[in-house]
PDB file of N, CA and C in Angstrom:
ATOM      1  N   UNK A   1      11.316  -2.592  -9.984  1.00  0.00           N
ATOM      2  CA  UNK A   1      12.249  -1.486 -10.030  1.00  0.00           C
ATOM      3  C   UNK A   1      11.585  -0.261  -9.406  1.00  0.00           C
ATOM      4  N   UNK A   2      12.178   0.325  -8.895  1.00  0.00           N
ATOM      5  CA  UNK A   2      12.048   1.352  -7.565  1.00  0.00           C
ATOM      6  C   UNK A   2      11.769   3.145  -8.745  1.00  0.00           C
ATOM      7  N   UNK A   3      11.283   3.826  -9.229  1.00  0.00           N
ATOM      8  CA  UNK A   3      11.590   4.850 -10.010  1.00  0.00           C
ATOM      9  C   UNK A   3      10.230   6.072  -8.990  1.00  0.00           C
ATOM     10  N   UNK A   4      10.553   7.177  -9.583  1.00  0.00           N
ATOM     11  CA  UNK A   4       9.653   8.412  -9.028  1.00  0.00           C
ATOM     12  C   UNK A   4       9.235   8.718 -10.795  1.00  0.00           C
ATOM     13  N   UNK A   5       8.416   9.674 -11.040  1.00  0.00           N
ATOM     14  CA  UNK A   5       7.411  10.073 -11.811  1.00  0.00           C
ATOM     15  C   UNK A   5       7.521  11.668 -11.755  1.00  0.00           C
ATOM     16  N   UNK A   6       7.971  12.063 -12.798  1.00  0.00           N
ATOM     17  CA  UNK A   6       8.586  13.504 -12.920  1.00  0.00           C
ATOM     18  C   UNK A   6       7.921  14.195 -14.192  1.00  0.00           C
ATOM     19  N   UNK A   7       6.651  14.901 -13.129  1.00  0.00           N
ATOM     20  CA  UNK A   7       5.802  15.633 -14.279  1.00  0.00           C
ATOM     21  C   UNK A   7       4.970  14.456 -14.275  1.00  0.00           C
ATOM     22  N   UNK A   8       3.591  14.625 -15.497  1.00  0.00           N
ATOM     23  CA  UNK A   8       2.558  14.357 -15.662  1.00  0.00           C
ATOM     24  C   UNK A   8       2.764  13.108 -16.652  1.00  0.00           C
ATOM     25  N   UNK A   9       1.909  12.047 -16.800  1.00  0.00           N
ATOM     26  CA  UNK A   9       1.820  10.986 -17.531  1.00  0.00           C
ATOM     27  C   UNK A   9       0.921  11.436 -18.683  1.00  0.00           C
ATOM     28  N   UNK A  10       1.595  11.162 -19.732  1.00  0.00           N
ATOM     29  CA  UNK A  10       1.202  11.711 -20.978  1.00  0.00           C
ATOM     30  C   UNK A  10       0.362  10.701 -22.008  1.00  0.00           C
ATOM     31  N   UNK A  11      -0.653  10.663 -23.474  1.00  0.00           N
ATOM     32  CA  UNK A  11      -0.932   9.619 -24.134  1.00  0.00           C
ATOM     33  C   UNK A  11      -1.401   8.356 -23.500  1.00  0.00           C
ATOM     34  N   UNK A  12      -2.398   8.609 -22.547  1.00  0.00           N
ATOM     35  CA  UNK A  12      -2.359   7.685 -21.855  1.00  0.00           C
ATOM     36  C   UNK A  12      -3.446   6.936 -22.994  1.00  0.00           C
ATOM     37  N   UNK A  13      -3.461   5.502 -22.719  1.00  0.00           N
ATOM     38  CA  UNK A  13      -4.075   4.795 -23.547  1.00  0.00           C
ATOM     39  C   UNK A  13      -4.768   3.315 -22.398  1.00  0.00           C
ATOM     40  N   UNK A  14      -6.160   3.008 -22.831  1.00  0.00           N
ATOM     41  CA  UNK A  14      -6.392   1.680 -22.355  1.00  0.00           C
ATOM     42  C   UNK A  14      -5.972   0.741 -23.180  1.00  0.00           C
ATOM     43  N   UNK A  15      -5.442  -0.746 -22.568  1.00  0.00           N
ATOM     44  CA  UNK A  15      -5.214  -1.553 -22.594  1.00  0.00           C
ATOM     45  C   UNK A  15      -6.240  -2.686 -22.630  1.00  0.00           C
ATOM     46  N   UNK A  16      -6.501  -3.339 -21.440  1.00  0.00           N
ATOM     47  CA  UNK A  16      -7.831  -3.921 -21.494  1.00  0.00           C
ATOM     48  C   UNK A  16      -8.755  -3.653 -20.231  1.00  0.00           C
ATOM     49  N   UNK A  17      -9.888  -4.168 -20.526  1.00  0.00           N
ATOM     50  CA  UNK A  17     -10.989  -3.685 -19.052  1.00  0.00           C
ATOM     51  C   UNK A  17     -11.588  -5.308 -18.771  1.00  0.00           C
ATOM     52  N   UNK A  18     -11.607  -5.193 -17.232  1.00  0.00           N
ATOM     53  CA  UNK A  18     -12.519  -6.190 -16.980  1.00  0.00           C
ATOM     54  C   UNK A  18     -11.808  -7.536 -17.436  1.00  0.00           C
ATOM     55  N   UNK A  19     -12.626  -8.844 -17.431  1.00  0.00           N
ATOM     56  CA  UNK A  19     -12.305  -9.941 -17.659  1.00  0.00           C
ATOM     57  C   UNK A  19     -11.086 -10.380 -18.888  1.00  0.00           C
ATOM     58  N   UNK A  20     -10.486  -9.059 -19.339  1.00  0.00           N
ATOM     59  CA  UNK A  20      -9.703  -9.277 -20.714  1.00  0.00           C
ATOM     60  C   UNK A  20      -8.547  -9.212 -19.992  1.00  0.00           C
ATOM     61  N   UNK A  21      -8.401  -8.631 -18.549  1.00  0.00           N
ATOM     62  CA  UNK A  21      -7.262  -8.656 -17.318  1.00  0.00           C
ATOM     63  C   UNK A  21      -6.689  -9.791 -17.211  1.00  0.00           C
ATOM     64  N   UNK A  22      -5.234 -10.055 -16.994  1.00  0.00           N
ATOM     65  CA  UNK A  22      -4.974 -12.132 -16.630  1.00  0.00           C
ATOM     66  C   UNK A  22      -5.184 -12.023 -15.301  1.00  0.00           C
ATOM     67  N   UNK A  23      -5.076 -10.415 -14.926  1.00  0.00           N
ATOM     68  CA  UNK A  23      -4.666 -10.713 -13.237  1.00  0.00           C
ATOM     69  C   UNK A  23      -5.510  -9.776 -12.419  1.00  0.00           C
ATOM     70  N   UNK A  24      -7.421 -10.229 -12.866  1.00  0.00           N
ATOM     71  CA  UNK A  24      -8.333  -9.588 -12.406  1.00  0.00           C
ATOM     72  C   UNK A  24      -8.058  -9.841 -10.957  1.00  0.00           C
ATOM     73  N   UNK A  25      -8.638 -11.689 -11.037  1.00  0.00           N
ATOM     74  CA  UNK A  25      -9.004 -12.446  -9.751  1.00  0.00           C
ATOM     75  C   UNK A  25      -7.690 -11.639  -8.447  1.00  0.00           C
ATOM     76  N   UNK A  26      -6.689 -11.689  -8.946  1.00  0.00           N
ATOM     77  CA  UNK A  26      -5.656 -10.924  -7.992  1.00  0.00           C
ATOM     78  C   UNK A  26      -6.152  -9.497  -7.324  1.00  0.00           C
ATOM     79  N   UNK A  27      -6.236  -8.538  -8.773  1.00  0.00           N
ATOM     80  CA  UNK A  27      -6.553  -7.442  -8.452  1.00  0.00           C
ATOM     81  C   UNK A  27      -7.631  -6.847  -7.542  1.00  0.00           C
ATOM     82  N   UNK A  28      -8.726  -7.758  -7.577  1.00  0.00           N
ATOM     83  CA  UNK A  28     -10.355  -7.844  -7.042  1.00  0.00           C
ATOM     84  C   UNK A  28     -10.157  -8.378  -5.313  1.00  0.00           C
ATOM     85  N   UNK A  29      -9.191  -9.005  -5.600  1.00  0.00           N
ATOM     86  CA  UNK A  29      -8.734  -9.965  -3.701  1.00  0.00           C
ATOM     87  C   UNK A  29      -7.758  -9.171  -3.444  1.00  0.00           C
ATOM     88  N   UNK A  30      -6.843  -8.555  -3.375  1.00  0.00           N
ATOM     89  CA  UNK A  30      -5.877  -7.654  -2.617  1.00  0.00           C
ATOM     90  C   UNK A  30      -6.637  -6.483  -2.924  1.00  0.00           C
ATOM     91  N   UNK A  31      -7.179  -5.518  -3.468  1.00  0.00           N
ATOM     92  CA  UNK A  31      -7.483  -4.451  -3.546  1.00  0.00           C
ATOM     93  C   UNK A  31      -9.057  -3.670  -3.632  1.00  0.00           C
ATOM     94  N   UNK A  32      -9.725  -4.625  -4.310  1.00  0.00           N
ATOM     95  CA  UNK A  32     -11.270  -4.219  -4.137  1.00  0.00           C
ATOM     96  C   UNK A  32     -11.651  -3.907  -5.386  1.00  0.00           C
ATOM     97  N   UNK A  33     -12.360  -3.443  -5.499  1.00  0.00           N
ATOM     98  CA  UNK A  33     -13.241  -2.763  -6.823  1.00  0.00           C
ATOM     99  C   UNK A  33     -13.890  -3.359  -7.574  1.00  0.00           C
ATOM    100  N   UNK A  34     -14.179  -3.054  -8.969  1.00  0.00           N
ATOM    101  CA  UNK A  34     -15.235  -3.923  -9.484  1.00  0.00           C
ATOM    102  C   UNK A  34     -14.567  -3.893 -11.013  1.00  0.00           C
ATOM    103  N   UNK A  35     -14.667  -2.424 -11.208  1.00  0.00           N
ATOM    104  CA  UNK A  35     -14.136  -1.921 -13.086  1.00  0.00           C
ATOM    105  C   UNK A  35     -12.902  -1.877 -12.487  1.00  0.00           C
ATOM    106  N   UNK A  36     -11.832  -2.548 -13.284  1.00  0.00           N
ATOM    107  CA  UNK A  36     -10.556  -2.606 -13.120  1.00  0.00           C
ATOM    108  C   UNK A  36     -10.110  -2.428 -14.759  1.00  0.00           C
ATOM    109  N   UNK A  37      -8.839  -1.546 -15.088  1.00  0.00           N
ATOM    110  CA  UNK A  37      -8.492  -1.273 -16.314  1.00  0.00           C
ATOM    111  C   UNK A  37      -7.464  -0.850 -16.290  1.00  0.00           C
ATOM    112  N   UNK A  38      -6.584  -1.532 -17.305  1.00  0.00           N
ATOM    113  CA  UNK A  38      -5.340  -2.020 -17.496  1.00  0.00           C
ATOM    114  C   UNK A  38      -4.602  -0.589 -18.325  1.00  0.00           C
ATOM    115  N   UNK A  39      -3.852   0.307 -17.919  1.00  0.00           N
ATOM    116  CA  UNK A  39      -3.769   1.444 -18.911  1.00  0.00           C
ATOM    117  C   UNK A  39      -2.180   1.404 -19.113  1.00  0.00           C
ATOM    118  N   UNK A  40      -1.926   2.372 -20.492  1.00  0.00           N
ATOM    119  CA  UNK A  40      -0.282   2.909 -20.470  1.00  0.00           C
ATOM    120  C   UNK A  40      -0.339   4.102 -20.913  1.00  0.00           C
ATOM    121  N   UNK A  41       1.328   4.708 -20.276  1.00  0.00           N
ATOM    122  CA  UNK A  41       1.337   5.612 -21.301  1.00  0.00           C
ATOM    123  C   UNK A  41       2.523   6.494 -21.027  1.00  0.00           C
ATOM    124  N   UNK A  42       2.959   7.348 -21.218  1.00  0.00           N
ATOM    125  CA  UNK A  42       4.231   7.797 -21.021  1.00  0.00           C
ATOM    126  C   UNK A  42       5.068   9.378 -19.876  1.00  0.00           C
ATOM    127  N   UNK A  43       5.598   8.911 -19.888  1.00  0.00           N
ATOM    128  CA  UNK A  43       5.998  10.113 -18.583  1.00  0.00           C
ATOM    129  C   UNK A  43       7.799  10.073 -18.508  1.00  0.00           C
ATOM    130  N   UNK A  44       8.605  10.753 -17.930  1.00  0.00           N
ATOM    131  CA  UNK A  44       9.902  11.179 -17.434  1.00  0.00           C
ATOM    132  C   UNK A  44       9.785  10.734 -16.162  1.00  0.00           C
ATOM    133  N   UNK A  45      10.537   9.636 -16.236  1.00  0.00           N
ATOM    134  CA  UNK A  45      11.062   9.171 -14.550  1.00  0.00           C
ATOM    135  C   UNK A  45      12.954   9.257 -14.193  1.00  0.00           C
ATOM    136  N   UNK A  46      12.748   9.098 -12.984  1.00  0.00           N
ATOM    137  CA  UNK A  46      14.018   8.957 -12.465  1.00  0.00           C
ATOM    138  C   UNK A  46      14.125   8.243 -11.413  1.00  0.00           C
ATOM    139  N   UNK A  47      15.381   7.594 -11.946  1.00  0.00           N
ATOM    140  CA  UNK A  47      15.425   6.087 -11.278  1.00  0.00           C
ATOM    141  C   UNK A  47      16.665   6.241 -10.173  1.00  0.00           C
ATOM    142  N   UNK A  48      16.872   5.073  -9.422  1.00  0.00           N
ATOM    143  CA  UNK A  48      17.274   5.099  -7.981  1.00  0.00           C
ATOM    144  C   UNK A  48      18.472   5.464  -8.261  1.00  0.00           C
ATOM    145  N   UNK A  49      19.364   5.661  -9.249  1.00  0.00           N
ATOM    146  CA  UNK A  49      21.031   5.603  -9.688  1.00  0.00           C
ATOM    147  C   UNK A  49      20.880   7.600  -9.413  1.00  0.00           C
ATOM    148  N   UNK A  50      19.925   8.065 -10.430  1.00  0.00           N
ATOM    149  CA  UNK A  50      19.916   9.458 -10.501  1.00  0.00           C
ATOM    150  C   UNK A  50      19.269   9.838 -12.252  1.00  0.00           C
ATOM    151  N   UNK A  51      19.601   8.551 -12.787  1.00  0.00           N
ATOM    152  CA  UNK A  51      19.435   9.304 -14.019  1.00  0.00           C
ATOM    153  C   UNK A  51      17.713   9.439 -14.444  1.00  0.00           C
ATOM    154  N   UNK A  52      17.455   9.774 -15.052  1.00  0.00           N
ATOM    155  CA  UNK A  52      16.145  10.367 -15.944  1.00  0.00           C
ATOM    156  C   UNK A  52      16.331  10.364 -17.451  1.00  0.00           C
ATOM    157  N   UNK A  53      14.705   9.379 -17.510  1.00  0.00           N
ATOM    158  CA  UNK A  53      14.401   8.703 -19.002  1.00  0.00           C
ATOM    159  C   UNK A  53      12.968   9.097 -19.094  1.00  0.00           C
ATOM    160  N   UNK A  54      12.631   8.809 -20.263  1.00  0.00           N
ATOM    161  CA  UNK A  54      11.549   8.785 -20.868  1.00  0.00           C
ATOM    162  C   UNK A  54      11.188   7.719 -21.030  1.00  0.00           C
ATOM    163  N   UNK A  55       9.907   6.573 -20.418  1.00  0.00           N
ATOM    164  CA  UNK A  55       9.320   5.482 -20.129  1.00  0.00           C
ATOM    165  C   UNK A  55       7.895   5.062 -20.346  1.00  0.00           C
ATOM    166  N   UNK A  56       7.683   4.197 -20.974  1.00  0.00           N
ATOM    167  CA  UNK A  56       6.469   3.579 -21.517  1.00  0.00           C
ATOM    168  C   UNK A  56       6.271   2.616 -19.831  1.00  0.00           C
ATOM    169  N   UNK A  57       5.264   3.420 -19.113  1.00  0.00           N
ATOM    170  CA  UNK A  57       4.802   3.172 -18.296  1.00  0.00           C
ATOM    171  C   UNK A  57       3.210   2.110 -18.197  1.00  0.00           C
ATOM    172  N   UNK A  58       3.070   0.902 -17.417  1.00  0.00           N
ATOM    173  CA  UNK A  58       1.587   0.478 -17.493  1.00  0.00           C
ATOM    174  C   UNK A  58       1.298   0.576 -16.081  1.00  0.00           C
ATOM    175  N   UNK A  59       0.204   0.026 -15.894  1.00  0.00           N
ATOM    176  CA  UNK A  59      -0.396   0.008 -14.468  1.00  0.00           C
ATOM    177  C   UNK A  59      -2.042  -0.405 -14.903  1.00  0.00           C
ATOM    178  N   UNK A  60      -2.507  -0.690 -13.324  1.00  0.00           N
ATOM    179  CA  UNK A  60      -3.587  -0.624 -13.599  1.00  0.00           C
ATOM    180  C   UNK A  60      -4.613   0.189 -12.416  1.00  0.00           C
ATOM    181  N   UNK A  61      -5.909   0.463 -12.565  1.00  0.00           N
ATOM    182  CA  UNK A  61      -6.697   1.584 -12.166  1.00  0.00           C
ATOM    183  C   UNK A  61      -8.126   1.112 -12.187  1.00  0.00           C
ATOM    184  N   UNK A  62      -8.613   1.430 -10.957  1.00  0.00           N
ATOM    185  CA  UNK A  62     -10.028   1.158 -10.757  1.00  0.00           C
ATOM    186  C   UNK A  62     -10.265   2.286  -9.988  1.00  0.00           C
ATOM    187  N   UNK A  63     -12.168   2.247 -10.076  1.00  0.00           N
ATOM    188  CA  UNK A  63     -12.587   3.724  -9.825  1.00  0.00           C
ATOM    189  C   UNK A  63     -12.810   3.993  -8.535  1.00  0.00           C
ATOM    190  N   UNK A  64     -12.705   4.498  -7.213  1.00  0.00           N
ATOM    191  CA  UNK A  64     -12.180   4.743  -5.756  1.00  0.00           C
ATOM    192  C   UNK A  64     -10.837   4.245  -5.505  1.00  0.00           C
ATOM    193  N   UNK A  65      -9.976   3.311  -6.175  1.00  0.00           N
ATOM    194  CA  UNK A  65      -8.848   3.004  -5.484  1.00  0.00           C
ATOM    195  C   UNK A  65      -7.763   3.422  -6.177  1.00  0.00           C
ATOM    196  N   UNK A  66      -7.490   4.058  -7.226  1.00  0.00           N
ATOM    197  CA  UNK A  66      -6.761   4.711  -8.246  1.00  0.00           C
ATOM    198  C   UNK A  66      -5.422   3.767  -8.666  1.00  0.00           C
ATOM    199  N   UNK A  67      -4.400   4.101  -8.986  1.00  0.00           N
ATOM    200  CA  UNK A  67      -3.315   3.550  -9.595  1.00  0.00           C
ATOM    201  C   UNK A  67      -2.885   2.530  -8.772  1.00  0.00           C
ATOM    202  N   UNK A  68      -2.372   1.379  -9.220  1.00  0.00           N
ATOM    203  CA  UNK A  68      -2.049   0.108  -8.365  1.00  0.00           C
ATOM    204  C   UNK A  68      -1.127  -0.781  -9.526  1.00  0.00           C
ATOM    205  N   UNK A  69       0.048  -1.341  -8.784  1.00  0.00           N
ATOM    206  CA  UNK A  69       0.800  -1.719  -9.650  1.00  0.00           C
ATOM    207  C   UNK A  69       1.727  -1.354 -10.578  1.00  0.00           C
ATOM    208  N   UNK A  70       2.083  -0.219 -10.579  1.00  0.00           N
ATOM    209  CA  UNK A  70       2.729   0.615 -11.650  1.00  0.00           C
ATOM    210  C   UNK A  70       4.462   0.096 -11.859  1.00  0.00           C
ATOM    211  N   UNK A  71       4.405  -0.160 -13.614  1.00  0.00           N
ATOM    212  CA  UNK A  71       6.003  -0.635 -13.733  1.00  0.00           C
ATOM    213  C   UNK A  71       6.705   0.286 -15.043  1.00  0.00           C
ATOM    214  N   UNK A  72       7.708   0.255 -15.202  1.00  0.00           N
ATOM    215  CA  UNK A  72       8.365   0.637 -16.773  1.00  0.00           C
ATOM    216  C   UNK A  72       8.092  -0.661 -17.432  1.00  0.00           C
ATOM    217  N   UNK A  73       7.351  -0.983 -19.192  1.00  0.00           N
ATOM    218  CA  UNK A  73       7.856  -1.628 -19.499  1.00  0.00           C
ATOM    219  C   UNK A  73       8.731  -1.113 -20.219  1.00  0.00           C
ATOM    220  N   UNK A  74       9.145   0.182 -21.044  1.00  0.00           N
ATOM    221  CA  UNK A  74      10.471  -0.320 -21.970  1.00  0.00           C
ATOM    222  C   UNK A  74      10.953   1.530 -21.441  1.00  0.00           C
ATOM    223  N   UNK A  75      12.362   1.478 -21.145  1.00  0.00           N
ATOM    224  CA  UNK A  75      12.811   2.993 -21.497  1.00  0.00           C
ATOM    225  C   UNK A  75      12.913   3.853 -23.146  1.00  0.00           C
ATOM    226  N   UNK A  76      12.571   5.085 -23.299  1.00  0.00           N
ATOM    227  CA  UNK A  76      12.560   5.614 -24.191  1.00  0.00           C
ATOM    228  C   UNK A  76      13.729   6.160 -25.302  1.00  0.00           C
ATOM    229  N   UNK A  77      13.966   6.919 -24.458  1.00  0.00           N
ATOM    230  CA  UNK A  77      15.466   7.352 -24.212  1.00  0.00           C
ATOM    231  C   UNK A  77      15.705   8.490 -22.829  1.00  0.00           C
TER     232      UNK A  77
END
């Protein structure tokens, strides 16, 4: 799903680091790095229709290549 990021990501929290990843081996072959870490956390997006929610956002992040992968898993309200 296609969304923009409106304002700052808030509560951010780790998830897992390193080998606790399912989808290191992926992350390490398309993208590089070494410390890879799985984070969430919350922000105001707006999605391709127009509207704007509040979203429990994950992704993941390694150190020179920054955010990679980024999805909603659940809307807020």
């Amino acid at each position: 799903m296609k969304f923009e990021i409106i304002g700052e990501i808030q509560q951010i929290e780790t998830i897992a680091v390193g080998r606790r990843i399912r989808e290191i081996s992926r992350l390490k072959r398309l993208f590089g790095g070494t410390r890879w870490r799985k984070l969430k956390g919350v922000a105001s997006v707006r999605l391709p229709n127009g509207n704007i929610f509040r979203a429990e956002l994950h992704w993941y992040e390694a150190h020179g290549i920054g955010k990679r992968k980024m999805k909603i898993k659940k809307l807020l309200e």
